[in-house]
N, C-alpha and C. Protein backbone atom coordinates (compact mmCIF):
# COMPACT_ATOMS: atom_id res chain seq x y z
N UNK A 1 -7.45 119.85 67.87
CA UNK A 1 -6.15 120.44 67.51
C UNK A 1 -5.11 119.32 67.41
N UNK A 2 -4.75 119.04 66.26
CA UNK A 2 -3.24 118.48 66.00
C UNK A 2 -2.17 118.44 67.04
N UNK A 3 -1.89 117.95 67.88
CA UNK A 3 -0.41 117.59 68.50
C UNK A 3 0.65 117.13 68.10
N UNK A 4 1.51 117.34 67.84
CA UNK A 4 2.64 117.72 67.35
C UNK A 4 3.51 116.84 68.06
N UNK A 5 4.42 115.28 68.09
CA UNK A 5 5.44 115.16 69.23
C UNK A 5 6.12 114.47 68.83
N UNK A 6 5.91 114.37 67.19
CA UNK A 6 7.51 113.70 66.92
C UNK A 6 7.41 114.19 65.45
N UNK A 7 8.95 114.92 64.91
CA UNK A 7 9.11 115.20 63.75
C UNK A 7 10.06 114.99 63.24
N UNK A 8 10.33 114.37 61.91
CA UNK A 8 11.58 114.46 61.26
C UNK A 8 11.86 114.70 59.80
N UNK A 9 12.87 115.19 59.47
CA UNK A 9 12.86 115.19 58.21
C UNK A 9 13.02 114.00 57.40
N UNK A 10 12.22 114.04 56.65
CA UNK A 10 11.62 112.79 55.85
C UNK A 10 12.52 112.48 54.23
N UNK A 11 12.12 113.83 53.50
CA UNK A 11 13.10 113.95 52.13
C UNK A 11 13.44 115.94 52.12
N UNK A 12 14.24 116.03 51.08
CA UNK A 12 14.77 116.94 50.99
C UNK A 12 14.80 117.22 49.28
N UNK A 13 14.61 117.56 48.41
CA UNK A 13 13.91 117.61 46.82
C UNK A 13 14.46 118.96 46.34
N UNK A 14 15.04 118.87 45.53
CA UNK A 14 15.51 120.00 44.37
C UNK A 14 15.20 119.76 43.03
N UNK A 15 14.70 118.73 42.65
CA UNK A 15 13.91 118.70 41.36
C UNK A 15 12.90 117.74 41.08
N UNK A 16 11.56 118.57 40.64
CA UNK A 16 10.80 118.03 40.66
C UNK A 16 10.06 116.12 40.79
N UNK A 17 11.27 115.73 39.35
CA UNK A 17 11.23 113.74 39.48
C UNK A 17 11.43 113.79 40.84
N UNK A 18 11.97 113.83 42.13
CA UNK A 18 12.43 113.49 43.46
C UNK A 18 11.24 113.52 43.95
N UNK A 19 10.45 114.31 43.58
CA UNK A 19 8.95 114.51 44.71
C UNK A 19 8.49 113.42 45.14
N UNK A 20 8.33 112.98 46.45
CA UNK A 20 7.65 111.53 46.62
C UNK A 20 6.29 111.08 46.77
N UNK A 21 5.90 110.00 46.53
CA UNK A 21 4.85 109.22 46.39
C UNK A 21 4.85 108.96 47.62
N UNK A 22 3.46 109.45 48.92
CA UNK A 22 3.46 108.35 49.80
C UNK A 22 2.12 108.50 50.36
N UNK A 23 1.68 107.69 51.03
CA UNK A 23 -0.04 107.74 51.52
C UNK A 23 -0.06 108.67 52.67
N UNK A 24 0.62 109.70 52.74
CA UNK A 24 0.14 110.46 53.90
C UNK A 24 0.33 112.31 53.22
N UNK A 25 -0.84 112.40 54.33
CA UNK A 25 -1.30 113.42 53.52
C UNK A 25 -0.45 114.48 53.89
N UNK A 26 -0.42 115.94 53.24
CA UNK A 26 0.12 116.80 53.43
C UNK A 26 -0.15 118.41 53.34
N UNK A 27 0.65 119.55 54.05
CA UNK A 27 0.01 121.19 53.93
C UNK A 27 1.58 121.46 53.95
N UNK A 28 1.45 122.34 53.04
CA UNK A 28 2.85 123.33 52.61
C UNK A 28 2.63 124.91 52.94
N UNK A 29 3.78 125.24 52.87
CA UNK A 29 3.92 126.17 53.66
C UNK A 29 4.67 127.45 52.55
N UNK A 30 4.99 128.62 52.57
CA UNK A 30 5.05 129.14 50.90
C UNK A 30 4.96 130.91 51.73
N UNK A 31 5.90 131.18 51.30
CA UNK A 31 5.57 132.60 50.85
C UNK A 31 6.88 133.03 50.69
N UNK A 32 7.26 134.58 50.56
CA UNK A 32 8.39 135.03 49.88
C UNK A 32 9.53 135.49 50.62
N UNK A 33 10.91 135.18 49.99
CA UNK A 33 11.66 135.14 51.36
C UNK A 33 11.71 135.65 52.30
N UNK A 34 12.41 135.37 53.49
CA UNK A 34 12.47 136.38 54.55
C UNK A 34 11.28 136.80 55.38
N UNK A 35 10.36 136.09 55.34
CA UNK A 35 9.24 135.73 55.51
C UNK A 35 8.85 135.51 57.08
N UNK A 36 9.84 134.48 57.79
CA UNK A 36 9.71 133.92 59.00
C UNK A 36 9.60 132.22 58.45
N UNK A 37 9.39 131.82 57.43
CA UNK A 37 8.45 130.61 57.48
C UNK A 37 9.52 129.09 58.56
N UNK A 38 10.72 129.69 58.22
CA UNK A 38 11.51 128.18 58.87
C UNK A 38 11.40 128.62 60.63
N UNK A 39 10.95 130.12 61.19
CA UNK A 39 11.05 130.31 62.46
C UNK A 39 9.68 129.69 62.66
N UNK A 40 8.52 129.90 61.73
CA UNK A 40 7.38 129.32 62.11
C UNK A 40 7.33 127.87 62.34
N UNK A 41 7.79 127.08 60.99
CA UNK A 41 7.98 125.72 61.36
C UNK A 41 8.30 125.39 62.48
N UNK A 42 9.67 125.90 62.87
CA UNK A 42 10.50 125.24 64.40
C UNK A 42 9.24 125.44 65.25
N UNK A 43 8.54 126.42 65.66
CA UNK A 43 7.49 126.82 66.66
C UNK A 43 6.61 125.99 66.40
N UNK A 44 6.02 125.58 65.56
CA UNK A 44 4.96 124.55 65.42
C UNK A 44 5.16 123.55 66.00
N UNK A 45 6.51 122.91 65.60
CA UNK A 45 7.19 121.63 65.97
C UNK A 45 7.63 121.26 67.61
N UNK A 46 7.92 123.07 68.22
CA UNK A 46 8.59 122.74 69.33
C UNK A 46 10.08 122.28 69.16
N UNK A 47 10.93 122.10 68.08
CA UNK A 47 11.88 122.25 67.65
C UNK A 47 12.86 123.18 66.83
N UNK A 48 13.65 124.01 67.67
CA UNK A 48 14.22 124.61 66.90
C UNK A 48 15.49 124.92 66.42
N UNK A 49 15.76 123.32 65.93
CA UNK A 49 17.19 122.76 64.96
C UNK A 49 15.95 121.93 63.65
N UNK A 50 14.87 122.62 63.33
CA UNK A 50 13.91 121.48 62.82
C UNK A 50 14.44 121.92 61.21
N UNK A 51 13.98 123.49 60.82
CA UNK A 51 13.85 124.25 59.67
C UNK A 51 15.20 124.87 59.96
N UNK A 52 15.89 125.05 58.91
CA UNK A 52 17.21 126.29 59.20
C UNK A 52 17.15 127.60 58.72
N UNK A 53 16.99 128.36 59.80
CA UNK A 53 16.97 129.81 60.18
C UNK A 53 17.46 130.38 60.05
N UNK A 54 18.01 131.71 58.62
CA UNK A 54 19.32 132.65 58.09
C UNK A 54 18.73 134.00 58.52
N UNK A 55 19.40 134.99 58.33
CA UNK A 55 19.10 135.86 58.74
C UNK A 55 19.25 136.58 57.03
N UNK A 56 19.70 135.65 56.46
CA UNK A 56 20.27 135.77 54.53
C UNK A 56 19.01 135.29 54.19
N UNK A 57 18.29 136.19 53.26
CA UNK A 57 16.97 135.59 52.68
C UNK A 57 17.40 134.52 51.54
N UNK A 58 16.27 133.74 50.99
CA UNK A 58 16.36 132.90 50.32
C UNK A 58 17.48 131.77 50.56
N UNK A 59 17.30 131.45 51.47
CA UNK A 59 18.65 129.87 52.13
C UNK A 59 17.98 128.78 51.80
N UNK A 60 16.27 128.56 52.00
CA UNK A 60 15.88 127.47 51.45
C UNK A 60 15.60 127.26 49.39
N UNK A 61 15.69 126.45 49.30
CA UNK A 61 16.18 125.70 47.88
C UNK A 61 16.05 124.79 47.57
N UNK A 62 15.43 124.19 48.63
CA UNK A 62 14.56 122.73 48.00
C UNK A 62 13.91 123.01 48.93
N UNK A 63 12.38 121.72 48.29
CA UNK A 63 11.15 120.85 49.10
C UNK A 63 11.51 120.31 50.10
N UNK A 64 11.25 120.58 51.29
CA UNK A 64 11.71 120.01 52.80
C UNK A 64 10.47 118.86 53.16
N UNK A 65 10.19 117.87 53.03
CA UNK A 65 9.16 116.95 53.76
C UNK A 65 9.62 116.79 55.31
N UNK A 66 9.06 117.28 56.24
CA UNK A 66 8.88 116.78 57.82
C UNK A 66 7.84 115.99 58.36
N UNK A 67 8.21 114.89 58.31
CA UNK A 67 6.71 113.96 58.70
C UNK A 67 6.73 113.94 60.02
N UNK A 68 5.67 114.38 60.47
CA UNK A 68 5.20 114.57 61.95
C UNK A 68 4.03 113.24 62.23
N UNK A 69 4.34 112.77 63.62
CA UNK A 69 3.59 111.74 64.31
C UNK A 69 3.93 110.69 63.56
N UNK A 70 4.47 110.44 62.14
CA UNK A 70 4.77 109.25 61.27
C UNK A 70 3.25 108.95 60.56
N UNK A 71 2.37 110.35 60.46
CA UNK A 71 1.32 110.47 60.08
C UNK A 71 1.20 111.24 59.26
N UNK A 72 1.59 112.70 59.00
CA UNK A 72 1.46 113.50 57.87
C UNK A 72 2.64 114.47 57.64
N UNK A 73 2.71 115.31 56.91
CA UNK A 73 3.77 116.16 56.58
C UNK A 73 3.40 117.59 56.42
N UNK A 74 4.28 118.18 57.04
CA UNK A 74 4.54 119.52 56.84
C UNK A 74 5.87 119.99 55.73
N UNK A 75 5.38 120.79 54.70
CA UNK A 75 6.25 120.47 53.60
C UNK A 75 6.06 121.75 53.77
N UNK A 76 8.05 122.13 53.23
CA UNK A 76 8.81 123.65 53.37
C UNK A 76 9.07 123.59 51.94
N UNK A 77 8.58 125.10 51.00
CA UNK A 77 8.94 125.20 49.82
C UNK A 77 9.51 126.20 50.00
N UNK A 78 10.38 126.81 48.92
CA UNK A 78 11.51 127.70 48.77
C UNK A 78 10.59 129.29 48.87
N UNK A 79 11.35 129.67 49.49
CA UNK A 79 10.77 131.64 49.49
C UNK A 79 11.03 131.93 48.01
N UNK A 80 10.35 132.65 47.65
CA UNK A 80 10.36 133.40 46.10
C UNK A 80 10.63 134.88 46.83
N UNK A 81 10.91 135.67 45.24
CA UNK A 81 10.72 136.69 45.32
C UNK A 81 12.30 137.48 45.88
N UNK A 82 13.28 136.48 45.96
CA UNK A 82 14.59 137.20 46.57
C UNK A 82 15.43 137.48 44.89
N UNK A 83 15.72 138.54 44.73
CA UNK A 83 16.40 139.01 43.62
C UNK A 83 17.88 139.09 43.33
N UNK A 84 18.58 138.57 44.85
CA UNK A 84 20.10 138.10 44.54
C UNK A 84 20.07 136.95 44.27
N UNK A 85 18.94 135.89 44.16
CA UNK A 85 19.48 134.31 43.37
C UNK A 85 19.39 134.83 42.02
N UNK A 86 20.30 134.18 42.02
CA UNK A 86 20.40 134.04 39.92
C UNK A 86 18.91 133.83 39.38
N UNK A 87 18.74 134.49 37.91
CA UNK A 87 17.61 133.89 37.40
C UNK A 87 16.92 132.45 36.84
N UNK A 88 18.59 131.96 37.04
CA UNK A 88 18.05 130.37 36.58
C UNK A 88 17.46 129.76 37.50
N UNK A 89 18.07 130.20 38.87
CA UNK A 89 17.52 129.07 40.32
C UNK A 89 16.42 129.33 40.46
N UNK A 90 16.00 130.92 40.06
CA UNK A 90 14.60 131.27 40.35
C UNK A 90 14.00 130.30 39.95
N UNK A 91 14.18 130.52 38.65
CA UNK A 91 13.01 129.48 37.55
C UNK A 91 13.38 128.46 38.10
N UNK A 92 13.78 127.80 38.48
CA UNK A 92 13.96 126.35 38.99
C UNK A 92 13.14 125.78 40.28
N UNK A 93 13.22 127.11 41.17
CA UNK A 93 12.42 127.25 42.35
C UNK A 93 11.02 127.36 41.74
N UNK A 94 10.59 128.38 41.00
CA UNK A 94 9.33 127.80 40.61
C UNK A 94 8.93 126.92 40.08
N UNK A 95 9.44 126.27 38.99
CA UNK A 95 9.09 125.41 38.32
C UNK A 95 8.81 123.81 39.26
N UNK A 96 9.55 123.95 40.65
CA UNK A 96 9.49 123.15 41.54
C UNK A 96 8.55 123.12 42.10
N UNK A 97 7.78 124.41 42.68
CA UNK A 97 6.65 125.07 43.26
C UNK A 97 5.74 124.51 42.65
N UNK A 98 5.50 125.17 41.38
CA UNK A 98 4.17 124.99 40.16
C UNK A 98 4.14 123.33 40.51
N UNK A 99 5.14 122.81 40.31
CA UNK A 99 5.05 121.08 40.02
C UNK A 99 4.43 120.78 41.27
N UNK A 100 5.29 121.28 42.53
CA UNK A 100 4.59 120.64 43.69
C UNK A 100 3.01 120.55 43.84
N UNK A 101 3.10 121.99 43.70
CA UNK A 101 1.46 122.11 43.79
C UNK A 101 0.12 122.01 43.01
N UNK A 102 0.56 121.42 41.69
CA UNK A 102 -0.31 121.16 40.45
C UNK A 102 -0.23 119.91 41.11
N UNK A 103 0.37 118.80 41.28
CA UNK A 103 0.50 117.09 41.21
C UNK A 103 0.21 116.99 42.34
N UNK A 104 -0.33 116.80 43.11
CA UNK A 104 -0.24 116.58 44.73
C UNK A 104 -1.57 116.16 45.02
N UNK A 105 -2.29 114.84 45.08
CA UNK A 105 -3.24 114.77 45.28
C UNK A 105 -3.47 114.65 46.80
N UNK A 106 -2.33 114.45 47.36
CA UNK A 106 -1.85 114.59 48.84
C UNK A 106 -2.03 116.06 49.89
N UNK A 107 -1.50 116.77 49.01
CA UNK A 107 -2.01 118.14 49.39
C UNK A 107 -3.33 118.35 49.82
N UNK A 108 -3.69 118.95 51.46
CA UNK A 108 -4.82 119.19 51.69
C UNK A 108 -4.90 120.83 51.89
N UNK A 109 -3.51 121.24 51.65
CA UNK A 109 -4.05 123.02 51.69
C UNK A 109 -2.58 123.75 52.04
N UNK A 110 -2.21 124.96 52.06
CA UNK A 110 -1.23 125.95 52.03
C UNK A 110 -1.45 126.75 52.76
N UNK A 111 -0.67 127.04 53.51
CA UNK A 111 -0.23 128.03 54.40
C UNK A 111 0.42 129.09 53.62
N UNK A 112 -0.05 130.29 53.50
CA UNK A 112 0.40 131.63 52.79
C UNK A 112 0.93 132.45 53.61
N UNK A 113 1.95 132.55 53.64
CA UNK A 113 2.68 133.40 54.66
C UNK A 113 2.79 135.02 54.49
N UNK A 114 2.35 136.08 54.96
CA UNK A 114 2.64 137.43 54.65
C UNK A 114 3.52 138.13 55.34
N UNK A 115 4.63 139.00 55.24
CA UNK A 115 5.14 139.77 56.33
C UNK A 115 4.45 140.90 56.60
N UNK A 116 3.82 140.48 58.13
CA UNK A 116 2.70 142.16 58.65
C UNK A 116 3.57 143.08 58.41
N UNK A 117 4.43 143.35 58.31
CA UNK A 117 5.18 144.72 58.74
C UNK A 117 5.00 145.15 57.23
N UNK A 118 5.51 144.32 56.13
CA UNK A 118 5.15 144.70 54.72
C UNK A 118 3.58 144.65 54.09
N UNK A 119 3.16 143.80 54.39
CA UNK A 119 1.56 143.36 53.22
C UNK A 119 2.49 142.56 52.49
N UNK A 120 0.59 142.43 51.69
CA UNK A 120 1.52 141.78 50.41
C UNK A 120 1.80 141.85 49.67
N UNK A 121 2.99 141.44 48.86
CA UNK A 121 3.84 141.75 47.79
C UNK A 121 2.90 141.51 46.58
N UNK A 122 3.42 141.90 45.62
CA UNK A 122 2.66 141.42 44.37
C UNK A 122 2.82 139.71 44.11
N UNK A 123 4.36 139.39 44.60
CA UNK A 123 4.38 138.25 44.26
C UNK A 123 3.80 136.79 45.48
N UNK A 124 3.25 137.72 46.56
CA UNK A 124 2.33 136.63 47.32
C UNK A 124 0.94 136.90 46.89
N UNK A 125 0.17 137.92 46.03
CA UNK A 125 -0.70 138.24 45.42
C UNK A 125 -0.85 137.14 44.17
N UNK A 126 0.51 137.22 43.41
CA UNK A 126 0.35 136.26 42.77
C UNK A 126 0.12 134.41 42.77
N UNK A 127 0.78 134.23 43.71
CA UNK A 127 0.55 132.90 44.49
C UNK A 127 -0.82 133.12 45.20
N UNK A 128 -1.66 133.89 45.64
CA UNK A 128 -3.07 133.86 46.63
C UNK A 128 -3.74 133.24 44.92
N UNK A 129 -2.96 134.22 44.11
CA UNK A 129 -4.18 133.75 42.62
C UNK A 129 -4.22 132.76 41.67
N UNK A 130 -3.08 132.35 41.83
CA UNK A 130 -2.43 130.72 41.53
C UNK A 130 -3.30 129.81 42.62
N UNK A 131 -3.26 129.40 43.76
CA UNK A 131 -3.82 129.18 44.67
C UNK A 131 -5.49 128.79 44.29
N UNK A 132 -6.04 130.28 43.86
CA UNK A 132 -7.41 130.20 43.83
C UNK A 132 -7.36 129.86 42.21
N UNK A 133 -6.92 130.00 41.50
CA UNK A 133 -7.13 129.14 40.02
C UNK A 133 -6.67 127.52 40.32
N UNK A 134 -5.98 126.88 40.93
CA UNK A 134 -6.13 125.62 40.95
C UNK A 134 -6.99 124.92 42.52
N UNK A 135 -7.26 125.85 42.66
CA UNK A 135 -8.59 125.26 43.89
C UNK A 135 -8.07 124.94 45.05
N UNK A 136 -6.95 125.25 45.17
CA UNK A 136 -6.09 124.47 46.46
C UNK A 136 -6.49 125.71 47.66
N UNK A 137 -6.98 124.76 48.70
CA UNK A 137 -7.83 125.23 49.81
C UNK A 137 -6.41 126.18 50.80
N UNK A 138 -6.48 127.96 50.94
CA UNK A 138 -4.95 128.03 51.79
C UNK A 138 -5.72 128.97 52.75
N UNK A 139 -4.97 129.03 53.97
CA UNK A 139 -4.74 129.96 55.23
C UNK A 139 -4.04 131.12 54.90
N UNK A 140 -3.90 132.54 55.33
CA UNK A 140 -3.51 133.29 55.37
C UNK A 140 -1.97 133.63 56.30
N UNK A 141 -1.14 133.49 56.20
CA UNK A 141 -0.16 133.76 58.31
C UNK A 141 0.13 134.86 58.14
N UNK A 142 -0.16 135.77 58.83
CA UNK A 142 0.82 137.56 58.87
C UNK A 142 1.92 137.45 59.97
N UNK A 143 3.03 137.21 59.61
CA UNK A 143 4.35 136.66 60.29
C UNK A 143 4.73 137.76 61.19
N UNK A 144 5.83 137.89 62.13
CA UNK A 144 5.94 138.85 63.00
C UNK A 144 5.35 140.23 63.45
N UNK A 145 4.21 139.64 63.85
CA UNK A 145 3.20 140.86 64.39
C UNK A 145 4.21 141.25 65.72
N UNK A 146 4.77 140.61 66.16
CA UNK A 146 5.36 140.99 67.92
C UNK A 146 6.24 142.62 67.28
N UNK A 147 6.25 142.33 65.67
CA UNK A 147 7.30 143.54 65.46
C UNK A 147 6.08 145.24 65.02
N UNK A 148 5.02 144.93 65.68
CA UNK A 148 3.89 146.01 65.07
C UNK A 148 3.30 146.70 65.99
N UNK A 149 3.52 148.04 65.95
CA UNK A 149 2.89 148.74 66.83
C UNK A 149 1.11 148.45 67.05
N UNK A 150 0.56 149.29 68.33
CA UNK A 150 -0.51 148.51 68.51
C UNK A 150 -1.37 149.25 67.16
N UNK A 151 -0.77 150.71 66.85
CA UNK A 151 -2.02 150.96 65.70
C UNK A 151 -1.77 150.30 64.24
N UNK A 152 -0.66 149.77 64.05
CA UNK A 152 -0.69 148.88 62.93
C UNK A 152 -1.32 147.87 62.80
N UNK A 153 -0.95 146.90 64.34
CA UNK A 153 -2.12 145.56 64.16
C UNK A 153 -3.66 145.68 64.61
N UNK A 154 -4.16 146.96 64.63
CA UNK A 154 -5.34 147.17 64.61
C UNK A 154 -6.26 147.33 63.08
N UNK A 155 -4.63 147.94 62.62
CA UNK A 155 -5.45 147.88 60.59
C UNK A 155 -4.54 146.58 59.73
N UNK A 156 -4.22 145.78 60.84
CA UNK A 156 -3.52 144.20 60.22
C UNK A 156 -4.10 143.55 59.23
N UNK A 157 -5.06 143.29 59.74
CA UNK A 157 -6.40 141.96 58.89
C UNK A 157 -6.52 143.04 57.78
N UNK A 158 -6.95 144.42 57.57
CA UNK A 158 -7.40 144.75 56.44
C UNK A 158 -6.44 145.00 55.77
N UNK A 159 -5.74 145.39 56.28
CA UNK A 159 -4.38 145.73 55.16
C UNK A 159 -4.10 144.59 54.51
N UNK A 160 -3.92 143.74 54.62
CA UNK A 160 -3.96 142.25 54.15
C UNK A 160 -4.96 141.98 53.57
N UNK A 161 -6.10 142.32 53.68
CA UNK A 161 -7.49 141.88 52.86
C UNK A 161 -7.45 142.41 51.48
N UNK A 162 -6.83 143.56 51.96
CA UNK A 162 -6.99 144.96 50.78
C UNK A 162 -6.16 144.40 49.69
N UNK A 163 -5.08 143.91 50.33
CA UNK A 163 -3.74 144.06 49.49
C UNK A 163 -3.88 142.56 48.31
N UNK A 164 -4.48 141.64 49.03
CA UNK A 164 -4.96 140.13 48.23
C UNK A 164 -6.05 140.14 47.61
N UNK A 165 -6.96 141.51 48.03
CA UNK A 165 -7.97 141.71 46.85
C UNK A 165 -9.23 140.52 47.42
N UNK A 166 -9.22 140.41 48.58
CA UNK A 166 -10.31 139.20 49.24
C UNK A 166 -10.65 139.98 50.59
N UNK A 167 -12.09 140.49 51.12
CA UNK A 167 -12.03 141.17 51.89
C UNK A 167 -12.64 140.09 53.39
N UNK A 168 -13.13 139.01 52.88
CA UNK A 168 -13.67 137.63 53.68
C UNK A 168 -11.99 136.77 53.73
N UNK A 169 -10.96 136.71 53.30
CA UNK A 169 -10.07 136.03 54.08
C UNK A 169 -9.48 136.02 54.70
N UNK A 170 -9.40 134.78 55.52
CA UNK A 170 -9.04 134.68 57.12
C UNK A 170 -7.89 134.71 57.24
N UNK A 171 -7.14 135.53 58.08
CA UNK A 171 -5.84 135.83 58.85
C UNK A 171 -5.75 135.51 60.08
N UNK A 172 -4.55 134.26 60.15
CA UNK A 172 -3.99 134.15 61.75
C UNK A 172 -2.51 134.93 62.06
N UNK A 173 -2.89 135.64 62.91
CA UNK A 173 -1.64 136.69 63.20
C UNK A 173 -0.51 135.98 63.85
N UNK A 174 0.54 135.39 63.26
CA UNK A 174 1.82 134.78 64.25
C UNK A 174 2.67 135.27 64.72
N UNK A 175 3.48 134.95 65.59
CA UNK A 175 5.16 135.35 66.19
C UNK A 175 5.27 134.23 66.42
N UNK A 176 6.58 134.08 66.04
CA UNK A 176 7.59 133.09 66.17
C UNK A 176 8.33 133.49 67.78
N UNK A 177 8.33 134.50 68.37
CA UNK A 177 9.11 135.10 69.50
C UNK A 177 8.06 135.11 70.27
N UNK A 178 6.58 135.19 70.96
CA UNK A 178 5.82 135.37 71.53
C UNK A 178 4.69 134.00 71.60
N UNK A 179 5.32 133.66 69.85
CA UNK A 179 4.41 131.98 70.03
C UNK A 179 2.94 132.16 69.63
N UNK A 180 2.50 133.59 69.42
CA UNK A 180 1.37 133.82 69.28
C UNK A 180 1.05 133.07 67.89
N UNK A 181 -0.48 132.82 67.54
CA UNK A 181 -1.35 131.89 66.41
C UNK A 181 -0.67 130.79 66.41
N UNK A 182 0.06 130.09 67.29
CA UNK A 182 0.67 128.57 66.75
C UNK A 182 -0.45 127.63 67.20
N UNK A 183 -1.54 127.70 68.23
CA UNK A 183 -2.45 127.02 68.74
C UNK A 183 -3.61 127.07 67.63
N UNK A 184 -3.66 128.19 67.00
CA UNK A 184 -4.71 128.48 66.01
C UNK A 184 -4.31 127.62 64.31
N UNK A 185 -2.74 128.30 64.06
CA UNK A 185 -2.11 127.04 63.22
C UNK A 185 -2.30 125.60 63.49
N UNK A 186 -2.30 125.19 64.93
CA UNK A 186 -2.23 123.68 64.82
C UNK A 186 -3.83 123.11 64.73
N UNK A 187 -4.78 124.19 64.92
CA UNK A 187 -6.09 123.80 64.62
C UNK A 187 -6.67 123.54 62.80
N UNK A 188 -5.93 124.86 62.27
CA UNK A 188 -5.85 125.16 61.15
C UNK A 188 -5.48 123.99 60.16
N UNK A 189 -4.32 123.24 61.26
CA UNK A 189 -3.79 121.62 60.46
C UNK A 189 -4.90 120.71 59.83
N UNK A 190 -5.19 120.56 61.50
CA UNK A 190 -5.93 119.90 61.63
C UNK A 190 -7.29 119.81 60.67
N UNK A 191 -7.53 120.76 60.58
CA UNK A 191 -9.20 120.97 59.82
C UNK A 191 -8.63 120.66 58.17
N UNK A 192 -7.33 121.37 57.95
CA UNK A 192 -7.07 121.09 56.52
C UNK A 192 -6.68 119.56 56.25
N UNK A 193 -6.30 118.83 57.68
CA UNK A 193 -6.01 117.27 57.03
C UNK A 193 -7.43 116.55 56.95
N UNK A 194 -8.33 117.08 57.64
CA UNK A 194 -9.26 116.54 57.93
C UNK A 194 -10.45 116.44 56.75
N UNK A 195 -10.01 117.71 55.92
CA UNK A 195 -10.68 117.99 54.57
C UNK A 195 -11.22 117.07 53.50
C-alpha cells in the first residue's frame, strides 16, 4: 500500500498546451460534479486544505497536479455534467479531459467516481465507455456510502454494475466522513502505479 506523507500542488492547467511533461507517473481522478472527489482527495492525502471543497457543484475548472512523496501524482480533473456552467466552459472542460486522457503516456489508470446515493449517470456511463475504448485501465469509487441506508448498500455493487453495463467491475465503497475504502484506494494506487 502506497503511503502518502508529503503532498503538494505541483501545476494547476486550464488549457490543454499547459499540460506538463514530467517522468513521474500518474492516476486521475474524474467523475461528475458534486461527486465528493476534492473530499476524497483531502482523505487520501490526510490533508484537508489539499483539494477545495464547495458545497456549489462544479468549482473545479482546471487540471490540479498534486505530486505526492516527490514521486507521483494524483491529478484532479473538472466534474462534468453540471448544467449551470455555460456551454462554452463545458466544452472546454472536456476538450481538456479528452486531451488529458488521450496524451498521457504517464497515466497509469482513473479513478471513476459514482455517487451511491444516485448510480450512474449517463454521463459517467459515458466516460466508463470512453475509458474502455481507449484502454485506460480505471477503478470504480461509489462516494458517500456513510449517506445509505443498510438496504441500499446491500444492492450498492449491483446497482452500479447494472447501471455501467459491466457486471465483473470492481467497486470500492468510500466516505470521506467515516474514511471508509481510503486503505483500499491507497492499495488501488499502488497496483495502478505499479502497472
Amino acid at each position: 500500500m502506497v503511503k502518502i506523507k508529503k503532498v503538494r500542488l505541483y501545476k494547476t492547467v486550464y488549457v490543454p498546451e499547459e499540460l506538463p511533461r514530467t517522468p513521474y507517473r500518474e492516476v486521475a481522478f474524474v467523475g461528475r460534479s458534486n461527486v465528493g472527489k476534492s473530499s476524497l482527495l483531502n482523505t487520501l492525502a490526510n490533508n484537508f486544505k489539499l483539494a477545495r471543497v464547495s458545497s456549489e457543484p462544479g468549482k473545479t475548472r482546471s487540471v490540479n497536479f498534486f505530486l505526492v512523496n516527490e514521486r507521483f501524482f494524483l491529478v484532479d480533473l473538472p466534474g462534468y455534467g453540471f448544467a449551470k456552467v455555460p456551454l462554452k466552459e463545458q466544452k472546454r472542460w472536456r476538450e481538456l479531459i479528452e486531451t488529458y486522457l488521450k496524451g498521457r503516456d504517464t497515466l497509469k489508470g482513473v479513478f471513476l467516481l459514482v455517487d451511491s446515493r444516485i448510480g450512474p449517470t449517463e454521463k459517467d456511463l459515458q466516460m466508463k465507455d470512453w475509458l474502455d475504448f481507449y484502454g485506460i485501465p480505471y477503478v470504480v469509487v461509489a462516494t458517500k456510502v456513510d449517506k445509505l441506508r443498510t438496504s441500499e448498500r446491500q444492492k450498492l455493487e449491483k446497482k452500479i454494475q447494472e447501471g455501467l453495463g459491466d457486471k465483473n467491475i470492481k467497486i470500492v465503497p468510500f466516505s470521506a466522513k467515516t474514511r471508509e475504502g481510503r486503505v483500499e484506494l491507497l492499495k488501488e494506487i499502488e497496483r495502478l502505479l505499479e502497472s
